[in-house]
N, C-alpha and C. Protein backbone atom coordinates (compact mmCIF):
# COMPACT_ATOMS: atom_id res chain seq x y z
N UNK A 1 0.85 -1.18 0.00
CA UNK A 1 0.00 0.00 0.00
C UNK A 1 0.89 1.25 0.00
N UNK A 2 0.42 2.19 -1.19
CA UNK A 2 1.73 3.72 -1.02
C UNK A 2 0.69 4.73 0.20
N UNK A 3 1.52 5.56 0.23
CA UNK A 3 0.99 6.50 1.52
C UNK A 3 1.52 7.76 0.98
N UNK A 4 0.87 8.55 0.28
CA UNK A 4 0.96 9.73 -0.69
C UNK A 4 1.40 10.66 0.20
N UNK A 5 2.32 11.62 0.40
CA UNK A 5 2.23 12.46 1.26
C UNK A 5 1.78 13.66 0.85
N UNK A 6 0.59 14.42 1.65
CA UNK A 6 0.02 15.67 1.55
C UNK A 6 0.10 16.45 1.39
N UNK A 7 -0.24 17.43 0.56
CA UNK A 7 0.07 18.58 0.06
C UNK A 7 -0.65 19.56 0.98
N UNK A 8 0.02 20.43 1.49
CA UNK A 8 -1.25 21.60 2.29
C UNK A 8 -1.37 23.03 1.03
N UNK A 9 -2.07 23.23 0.95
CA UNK A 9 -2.54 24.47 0.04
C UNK A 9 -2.37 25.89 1.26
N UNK A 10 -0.93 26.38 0.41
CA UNK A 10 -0.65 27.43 1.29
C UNK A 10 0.57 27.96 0.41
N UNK A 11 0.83 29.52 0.43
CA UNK A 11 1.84 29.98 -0.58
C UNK A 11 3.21 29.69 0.02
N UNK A 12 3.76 29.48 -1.87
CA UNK A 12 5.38 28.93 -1.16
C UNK A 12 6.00 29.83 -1.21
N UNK A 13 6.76 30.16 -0.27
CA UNK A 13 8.27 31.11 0.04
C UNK A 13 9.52 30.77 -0.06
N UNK A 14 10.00 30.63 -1.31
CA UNK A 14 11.45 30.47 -1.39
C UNK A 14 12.18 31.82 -0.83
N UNK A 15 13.28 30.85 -0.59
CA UNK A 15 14.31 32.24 0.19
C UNK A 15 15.31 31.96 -0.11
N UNK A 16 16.48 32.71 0.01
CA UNK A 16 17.96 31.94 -0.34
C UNK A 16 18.73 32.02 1.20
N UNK A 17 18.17 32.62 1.99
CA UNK A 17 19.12 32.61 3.16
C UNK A 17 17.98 33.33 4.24
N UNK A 18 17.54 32.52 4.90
CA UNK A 18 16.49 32.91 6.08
C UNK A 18 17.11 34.18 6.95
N UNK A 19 18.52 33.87 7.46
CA UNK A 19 19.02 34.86 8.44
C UNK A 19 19.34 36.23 7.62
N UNK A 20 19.72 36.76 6.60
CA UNK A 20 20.16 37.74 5.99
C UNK A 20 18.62 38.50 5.78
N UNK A 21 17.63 38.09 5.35
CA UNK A 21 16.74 38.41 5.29
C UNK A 21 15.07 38.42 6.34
N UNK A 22 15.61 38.26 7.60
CA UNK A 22 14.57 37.71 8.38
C UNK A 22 14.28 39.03 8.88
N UNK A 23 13.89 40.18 8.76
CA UNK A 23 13.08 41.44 8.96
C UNK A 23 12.06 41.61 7.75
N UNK A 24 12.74 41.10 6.55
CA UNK A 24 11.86 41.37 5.30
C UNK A 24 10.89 39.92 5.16
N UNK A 25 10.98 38.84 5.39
CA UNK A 25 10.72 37.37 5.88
C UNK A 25 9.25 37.77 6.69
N UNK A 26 9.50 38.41 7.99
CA UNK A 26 9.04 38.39 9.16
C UNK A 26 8.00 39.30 8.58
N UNK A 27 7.49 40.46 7.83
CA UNK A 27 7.24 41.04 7.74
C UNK A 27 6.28 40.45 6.49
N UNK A 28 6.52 39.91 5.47
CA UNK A 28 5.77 39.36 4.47
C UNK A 28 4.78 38.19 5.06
N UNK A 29 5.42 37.31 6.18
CA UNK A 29 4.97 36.45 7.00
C UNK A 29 3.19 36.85 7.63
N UNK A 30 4.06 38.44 8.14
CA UNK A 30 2.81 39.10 8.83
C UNK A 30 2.06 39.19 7.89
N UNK A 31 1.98 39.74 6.63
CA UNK A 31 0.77 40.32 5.82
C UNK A 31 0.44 39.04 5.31
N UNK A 32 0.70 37.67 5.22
CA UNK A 32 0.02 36.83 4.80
C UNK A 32 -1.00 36.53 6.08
N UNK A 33 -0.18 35.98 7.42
CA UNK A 33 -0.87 35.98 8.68
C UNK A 33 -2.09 36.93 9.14
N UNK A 34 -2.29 37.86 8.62
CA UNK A 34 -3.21 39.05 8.75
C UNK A 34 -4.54 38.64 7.99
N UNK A 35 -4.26 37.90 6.76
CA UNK A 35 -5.00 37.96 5.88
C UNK A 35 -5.90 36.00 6.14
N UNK A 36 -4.86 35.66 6.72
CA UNK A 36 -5.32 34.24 7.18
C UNK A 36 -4.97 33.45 6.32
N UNK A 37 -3.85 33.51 5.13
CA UNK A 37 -3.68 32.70 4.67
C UNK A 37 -2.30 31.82 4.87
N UNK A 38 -2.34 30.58 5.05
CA UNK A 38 -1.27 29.70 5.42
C UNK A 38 -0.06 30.09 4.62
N UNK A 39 1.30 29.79 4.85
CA UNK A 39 2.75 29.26 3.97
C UNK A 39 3.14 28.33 4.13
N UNK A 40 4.39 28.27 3.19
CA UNK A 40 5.37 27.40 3.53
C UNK A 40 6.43 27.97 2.90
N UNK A 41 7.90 28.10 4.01
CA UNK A 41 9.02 28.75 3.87
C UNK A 41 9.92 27.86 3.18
N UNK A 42 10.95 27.18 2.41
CA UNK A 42 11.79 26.55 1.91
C UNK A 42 13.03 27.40 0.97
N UNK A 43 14.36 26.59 1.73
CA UNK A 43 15.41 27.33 1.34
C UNK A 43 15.82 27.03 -0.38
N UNK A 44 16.04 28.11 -1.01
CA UNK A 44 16.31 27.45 -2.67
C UNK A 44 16.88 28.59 -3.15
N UNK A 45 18.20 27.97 -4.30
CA UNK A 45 18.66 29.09 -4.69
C UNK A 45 18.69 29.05 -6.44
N UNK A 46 18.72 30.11 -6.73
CA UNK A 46 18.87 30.38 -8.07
C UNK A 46 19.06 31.69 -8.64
N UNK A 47 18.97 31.46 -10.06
CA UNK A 47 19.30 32.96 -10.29
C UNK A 47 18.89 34.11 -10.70
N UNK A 48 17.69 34.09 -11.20
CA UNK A 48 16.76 34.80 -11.62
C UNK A 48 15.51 35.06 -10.61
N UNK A 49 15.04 36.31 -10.14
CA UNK A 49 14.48 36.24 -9.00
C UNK A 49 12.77 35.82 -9.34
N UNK A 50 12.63 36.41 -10.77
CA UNK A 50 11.43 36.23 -11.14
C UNK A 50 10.76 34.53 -11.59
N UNK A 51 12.19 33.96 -12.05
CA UNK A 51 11.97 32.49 -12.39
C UNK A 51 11.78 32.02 -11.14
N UNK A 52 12.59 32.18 -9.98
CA UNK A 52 12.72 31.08 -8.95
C UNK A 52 10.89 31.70 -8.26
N UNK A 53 10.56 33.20 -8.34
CA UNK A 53 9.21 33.26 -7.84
C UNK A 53 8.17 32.18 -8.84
N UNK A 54 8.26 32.25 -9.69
CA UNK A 54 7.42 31.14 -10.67
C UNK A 54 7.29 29.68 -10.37
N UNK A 55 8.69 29.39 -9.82
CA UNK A 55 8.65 28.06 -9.84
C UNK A 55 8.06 27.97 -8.28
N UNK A 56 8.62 28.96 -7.07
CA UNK A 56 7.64 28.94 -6.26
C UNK A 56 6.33 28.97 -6.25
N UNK A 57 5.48 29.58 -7.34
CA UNK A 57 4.02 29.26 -7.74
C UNK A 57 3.65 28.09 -7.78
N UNK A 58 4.65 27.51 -8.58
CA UNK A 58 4.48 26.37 -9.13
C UNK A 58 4.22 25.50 -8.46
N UNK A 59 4.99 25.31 -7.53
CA UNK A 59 5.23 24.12 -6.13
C UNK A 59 3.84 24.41 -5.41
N UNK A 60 3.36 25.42 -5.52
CA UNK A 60 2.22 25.64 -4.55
C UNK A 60 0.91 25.32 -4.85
N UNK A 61 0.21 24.80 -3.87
CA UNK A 61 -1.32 24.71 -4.70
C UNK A 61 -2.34 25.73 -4.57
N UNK A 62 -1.78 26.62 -4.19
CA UNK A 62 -2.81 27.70 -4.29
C UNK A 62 -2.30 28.53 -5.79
N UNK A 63 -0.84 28.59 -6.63
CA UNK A 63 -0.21 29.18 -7.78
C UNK A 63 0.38 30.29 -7.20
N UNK A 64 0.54 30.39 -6.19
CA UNK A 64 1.50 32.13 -5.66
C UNK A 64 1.70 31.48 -5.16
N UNK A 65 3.24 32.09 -5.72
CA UNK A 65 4.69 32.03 -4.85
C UNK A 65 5.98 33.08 -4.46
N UNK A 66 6.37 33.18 -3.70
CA UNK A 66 7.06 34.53 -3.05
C UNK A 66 8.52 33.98 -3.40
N UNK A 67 9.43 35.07 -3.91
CA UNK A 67 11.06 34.45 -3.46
C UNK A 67 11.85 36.09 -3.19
N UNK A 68 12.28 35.46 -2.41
CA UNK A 68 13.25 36.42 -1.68
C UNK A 68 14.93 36.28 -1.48
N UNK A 69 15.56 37.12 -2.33
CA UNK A 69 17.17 37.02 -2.15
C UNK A 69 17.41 37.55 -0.84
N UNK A 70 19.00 36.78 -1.16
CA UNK A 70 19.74 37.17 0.35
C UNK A 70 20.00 38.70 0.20
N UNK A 71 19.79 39.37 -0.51
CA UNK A 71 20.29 40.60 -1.06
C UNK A 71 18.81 41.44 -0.42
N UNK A 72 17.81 41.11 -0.36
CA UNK A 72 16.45 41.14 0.06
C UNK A 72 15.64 42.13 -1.20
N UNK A 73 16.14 41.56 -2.56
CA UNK A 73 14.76 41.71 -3.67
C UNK A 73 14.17 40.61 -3.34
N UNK A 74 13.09 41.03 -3.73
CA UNK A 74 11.43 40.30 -3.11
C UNK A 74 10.68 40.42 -4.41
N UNK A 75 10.02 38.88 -4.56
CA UNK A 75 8.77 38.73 -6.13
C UNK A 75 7.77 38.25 -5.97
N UNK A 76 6.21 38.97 -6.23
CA UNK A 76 5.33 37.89 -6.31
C UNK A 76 5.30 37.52 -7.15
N UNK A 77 4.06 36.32 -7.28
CA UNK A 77 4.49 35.41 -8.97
C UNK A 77 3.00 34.37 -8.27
N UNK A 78 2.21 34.70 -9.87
CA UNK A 78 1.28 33.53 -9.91
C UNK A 78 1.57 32.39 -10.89
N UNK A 79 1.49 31.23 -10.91
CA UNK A 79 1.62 30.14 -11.61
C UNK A 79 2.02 30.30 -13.00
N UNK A 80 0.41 30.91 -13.49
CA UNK A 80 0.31 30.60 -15.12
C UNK A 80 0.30 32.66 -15.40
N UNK A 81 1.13 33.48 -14.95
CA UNK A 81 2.02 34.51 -15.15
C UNK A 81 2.93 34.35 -15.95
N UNK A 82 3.67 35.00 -16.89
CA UNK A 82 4.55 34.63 -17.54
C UNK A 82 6.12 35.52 -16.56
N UNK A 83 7.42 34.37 -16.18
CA UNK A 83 7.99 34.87 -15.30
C UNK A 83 8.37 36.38 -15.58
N UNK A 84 8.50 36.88 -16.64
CA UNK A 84 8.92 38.38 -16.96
C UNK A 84 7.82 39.40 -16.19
N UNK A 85 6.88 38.82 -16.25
CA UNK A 85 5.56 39.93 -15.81
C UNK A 85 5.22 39.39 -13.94
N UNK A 86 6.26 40.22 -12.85
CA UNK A 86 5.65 39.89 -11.85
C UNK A 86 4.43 40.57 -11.09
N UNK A 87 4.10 39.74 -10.53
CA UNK A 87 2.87 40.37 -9.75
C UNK A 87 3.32 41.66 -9.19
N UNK A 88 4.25 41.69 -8.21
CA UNK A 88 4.56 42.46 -7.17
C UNK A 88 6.32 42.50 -7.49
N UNK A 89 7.18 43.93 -7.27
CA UNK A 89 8.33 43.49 -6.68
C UNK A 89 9.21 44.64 -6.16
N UNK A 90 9.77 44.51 -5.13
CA UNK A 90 10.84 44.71 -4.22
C UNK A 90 12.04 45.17 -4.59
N UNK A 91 12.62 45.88 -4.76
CA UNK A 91 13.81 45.91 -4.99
C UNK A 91 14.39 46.29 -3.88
N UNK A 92 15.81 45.79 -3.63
CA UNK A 92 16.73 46.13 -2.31
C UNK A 92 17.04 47.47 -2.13
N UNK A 93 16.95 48.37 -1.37
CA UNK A 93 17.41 49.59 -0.58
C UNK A 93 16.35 50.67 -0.87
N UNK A 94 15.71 50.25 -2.14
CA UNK A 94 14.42 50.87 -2.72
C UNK A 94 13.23 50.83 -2.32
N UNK A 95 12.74 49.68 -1.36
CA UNK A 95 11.55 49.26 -0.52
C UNK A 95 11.78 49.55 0.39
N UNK A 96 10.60 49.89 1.17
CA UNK A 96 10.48 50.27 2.85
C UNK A 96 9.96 48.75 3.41
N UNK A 97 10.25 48.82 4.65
CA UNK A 97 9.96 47.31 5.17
C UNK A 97 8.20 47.25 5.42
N UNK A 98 7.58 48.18 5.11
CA UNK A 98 6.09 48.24 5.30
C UNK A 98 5.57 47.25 3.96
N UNK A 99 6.23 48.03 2.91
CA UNK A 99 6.20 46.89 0.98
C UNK A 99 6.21 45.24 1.21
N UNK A 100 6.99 44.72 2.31
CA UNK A 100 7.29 43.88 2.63
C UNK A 100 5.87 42.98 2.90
N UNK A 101 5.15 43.70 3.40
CA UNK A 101 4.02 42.94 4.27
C UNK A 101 2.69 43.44 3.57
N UNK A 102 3.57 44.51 2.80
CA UNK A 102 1.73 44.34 1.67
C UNK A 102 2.11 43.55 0.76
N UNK A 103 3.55 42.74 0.34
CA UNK A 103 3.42 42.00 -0.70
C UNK A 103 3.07 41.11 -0.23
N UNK A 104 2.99 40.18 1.22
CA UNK A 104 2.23 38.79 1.74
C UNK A 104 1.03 39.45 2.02
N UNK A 105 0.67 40.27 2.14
CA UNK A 105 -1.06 40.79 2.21
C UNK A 105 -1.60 40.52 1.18
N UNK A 106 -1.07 41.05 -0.23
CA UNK A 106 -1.58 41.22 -1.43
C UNK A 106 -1.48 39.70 -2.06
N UNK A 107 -0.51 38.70 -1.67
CA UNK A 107 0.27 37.24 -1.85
C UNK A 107 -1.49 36.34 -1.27
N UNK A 108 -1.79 36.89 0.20
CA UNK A 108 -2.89 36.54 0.28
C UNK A 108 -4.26 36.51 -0.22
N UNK A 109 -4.18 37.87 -0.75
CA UNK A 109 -5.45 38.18 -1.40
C UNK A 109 -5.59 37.74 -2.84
N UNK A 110 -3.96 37.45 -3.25
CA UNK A 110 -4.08 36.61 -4.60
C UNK A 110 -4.80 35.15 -4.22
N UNK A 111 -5.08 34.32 -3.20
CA UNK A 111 -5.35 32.97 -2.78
C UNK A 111 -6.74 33.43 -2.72
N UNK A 112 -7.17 34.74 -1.61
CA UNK A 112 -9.00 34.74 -1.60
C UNK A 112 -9.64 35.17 -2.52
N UNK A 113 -8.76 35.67 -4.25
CA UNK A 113 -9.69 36.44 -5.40
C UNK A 113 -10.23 37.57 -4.90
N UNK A 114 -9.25 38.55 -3.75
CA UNK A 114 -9.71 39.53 -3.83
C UNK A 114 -8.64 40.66 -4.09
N UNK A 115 -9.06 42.00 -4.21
CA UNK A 115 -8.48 42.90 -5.16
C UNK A 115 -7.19 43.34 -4.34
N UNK A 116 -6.28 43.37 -5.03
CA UNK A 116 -4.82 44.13 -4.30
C UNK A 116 -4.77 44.91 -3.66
N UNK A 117 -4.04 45.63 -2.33
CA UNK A 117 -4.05 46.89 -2.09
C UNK A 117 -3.00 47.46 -2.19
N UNK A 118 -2.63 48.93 -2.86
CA UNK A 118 -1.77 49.35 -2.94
C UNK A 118 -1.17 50.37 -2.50
């Protein structure tokens, strides 16, 4: 008998380095938490910030997915988005840490079909 293991429907968060970035982390965390919608954090690296947000869609069953460099640019990204066109994004020294937590606000509201806030 196989024993499938479960998928929870909740947005994925790639990161490349939890500690370098854990104010901007903590903060996207919150605006998903606000909004009530679940994650899941996993370490992954690559090189393109917009591909690795895609493929974080991808992995997810809700289709949004967050990735965050150690550098702390930040992407949203829905599934069937094409990676050039992101939802949302961050750029390092250019974002305030408030951007941070409307992009897991807005990350959420991509999961309930409701409208962005900006």
């Amino acid at each position: 008998m196989r024993v499938f293991e479960e998928i929870k429907p909740a947005v994925k968060i790639y990161c490349e380095d939890k500690d370098s970035v854990k104010p901007f982390l903590k903060r996207i965390c919150e605006g998903l938490e606000e909004e009530g919608v679940p994650f899941e954090i996993d370490l992954k690296f690559g090189e393109e910030p917009e591909y690795m947000a895609v493929n974080a869609a991808r992995d997810s069953r809700v289709n949004i997915g967050i990735f965050i460099g150690k550098d702390g640019i930040c992407v949203l990204q829905h599934a069937k988005m094409p990676y050039s066109r992101p939802i949302m994004k961050i750029y390092p020294n250019l974002g305030t840490i408030d951007e941070y937590r409307l992009l897991g606000a807005n990350a959420a509201r991509l999961v309930k079909n409701m409208p962005l806030k900006f």
